[in-house]
N, C-alpha and C. Protein backbone atom coordinates (compact mmCIF):
# COMPACT_ATOMS: atom_id res chain seq x y z
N UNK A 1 0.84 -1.17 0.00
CA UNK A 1 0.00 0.00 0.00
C UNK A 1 0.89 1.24 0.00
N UNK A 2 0.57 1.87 -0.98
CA UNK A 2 1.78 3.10 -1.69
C UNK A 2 1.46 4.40 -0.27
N UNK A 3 0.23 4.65 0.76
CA UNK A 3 0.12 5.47 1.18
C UNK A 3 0.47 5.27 2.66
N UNK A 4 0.26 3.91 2.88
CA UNK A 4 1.07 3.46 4.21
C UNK A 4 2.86 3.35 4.00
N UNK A 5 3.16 3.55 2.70
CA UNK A 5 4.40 3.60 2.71
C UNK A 5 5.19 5.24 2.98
N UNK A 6 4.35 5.62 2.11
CA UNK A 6 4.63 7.49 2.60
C UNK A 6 4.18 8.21 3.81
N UNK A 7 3.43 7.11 4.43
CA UNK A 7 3.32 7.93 5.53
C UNK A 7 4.18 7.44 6.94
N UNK A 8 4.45 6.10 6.33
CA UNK A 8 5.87 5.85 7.83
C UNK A 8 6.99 6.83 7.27
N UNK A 9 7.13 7.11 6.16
CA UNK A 9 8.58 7.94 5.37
C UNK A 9 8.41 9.17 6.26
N UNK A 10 7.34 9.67 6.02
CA UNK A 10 6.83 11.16 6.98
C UNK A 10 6.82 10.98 8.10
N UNK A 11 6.25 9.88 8.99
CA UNK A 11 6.48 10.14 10.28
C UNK A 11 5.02 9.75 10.58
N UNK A 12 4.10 9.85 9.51
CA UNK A 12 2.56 10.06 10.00
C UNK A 12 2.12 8.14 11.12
N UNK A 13 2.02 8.54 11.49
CA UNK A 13 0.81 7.55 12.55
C UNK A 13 -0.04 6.53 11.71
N UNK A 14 -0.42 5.37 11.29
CA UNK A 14 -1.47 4.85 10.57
C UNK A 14 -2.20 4.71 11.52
N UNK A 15 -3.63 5.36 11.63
CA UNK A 15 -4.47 5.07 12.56
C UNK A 15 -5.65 3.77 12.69
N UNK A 16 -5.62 3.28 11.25
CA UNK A 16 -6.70 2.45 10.82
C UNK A 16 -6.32 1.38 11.01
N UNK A 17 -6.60 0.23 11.59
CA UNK A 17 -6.24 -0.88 11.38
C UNK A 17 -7.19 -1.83 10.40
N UNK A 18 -7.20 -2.38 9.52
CA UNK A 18 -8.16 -3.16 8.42
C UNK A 18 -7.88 -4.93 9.53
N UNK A 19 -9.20 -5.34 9.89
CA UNK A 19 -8.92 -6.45 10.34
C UNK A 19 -10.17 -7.50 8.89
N UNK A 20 -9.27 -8.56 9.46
CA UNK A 20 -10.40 -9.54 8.48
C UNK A 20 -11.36 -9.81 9.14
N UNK A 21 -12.68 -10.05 8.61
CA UNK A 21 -13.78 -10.29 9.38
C UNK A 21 -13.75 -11.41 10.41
N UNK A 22 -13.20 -12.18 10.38
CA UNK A 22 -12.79 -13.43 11.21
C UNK A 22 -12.05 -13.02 12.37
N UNK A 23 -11.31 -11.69 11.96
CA UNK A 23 -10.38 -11.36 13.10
C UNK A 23 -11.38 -10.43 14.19
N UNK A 24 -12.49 -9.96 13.64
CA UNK A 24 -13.00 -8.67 14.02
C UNK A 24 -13.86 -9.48 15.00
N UNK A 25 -14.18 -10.89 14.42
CA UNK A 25 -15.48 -11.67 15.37
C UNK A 25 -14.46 -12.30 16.35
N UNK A 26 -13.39 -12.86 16.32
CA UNK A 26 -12.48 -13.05 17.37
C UNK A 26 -11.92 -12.69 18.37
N UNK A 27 -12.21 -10.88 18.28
CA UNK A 27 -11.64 -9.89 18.95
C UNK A 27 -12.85 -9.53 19.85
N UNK A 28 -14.17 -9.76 19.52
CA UNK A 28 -15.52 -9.08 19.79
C UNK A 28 -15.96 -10.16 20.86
N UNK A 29 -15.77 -11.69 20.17
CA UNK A 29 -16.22 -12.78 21.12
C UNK A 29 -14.88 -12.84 22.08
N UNK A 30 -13.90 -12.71 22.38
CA UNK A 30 -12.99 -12.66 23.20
C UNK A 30 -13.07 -11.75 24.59
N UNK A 31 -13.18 -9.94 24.04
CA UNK A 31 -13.50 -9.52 24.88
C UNK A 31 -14.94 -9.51 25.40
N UNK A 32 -15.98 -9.43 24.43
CA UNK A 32 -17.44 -9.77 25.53
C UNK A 32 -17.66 -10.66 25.84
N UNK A 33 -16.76 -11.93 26.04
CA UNK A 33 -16.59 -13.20 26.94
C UNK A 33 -16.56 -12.92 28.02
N UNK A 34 -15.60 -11.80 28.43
CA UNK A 34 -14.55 -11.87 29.47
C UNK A 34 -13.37 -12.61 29.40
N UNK A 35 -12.83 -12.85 27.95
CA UNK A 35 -11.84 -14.04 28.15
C UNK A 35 -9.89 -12.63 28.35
N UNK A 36 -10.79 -11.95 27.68
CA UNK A 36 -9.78 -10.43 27.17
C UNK A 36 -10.14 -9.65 27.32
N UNK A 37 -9.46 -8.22 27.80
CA UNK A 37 -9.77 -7.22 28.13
C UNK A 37 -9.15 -6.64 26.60
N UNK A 38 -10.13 -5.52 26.44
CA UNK A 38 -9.45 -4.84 25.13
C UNK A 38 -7.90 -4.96 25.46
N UNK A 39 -7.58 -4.29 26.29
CA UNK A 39 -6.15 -4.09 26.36
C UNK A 39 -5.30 -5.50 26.17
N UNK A 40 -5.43 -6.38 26.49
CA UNK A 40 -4.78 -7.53 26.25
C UNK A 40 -5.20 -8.26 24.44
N UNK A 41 -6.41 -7.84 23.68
CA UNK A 41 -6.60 -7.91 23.04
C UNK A 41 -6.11 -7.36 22.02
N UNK A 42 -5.91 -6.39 22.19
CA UNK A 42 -4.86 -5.19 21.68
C UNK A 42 -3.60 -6.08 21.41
N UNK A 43 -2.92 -6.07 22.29
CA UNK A 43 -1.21 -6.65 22.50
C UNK A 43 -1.59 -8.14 21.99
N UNK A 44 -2.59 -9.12 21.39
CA UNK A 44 -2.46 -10.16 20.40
C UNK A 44 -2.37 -10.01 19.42
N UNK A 45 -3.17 -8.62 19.45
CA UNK A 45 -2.89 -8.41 17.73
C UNK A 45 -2.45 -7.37 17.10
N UNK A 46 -1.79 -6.51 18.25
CA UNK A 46 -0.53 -5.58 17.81
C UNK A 46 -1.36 -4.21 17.27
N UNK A 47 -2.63 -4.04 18.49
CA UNK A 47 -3.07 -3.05 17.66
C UNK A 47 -3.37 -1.83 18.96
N UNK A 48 -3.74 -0.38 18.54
CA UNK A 48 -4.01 -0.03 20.22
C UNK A 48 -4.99 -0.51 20.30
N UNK A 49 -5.35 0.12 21.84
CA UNK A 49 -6.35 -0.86 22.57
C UNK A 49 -7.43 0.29 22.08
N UNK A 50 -7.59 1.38 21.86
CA UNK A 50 -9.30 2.35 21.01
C UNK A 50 -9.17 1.54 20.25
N UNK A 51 -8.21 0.73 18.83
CA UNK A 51 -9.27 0.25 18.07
C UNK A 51 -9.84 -0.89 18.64
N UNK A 52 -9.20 -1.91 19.38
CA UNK A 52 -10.53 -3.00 19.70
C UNK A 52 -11.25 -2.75 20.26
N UNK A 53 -11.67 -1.44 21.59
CA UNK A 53 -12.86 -0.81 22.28
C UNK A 53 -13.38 -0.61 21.22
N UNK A 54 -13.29 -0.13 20.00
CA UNK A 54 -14.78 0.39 19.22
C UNK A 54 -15.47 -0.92 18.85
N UNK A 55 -14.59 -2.11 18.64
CA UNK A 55 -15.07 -3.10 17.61
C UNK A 55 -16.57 -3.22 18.46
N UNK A 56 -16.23 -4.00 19.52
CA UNK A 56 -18.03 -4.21 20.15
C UNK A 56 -18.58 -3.31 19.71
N UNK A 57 -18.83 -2.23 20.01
CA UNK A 57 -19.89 -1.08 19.71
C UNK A 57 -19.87 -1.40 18.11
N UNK A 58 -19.23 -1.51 17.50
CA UNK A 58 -19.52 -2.24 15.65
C UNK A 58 -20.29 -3.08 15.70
N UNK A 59 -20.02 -3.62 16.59
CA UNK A 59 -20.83 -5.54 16.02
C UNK A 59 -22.16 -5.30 17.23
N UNK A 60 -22.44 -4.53 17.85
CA UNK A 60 -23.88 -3.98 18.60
C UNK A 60 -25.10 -3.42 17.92
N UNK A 61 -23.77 -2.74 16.67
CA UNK A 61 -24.97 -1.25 16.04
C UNK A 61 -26.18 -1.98 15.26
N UNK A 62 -27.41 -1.72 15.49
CA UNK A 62 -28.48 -1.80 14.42
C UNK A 62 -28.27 -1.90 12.95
């Protein structure tokens, strides 16, 4: 990806993480288990811990 490449060159932050849908239901059933706390959920999959807090509220919405 030509824009994630110019933006580590710059310095910029990638804020987005793209998970696969498999990853997104893994992350969602993990922490509203109780098996993971976002934060530990985070550090499996190398991501911060706001993006896996939003995922539930994704997989909630109407």
């Amino acid at each position: 990806m030509v824009w994630m490449q110019h933006a580590s060159k710059v310095g910029s932050v990638v804020a987005a993480q793209n998970f696969k849908t498999h990853q997104q239901q893994e992350i969602v059933q993990l922490v509203n288990s109780g098996q993971k706390t976002a934060a530990d959920a985070a550090r499996l999959f190398n991501v911060h811990p706001a993006t896996v807090s939003r995922l539930p509220r994704r997989d909630k919405a109407p």
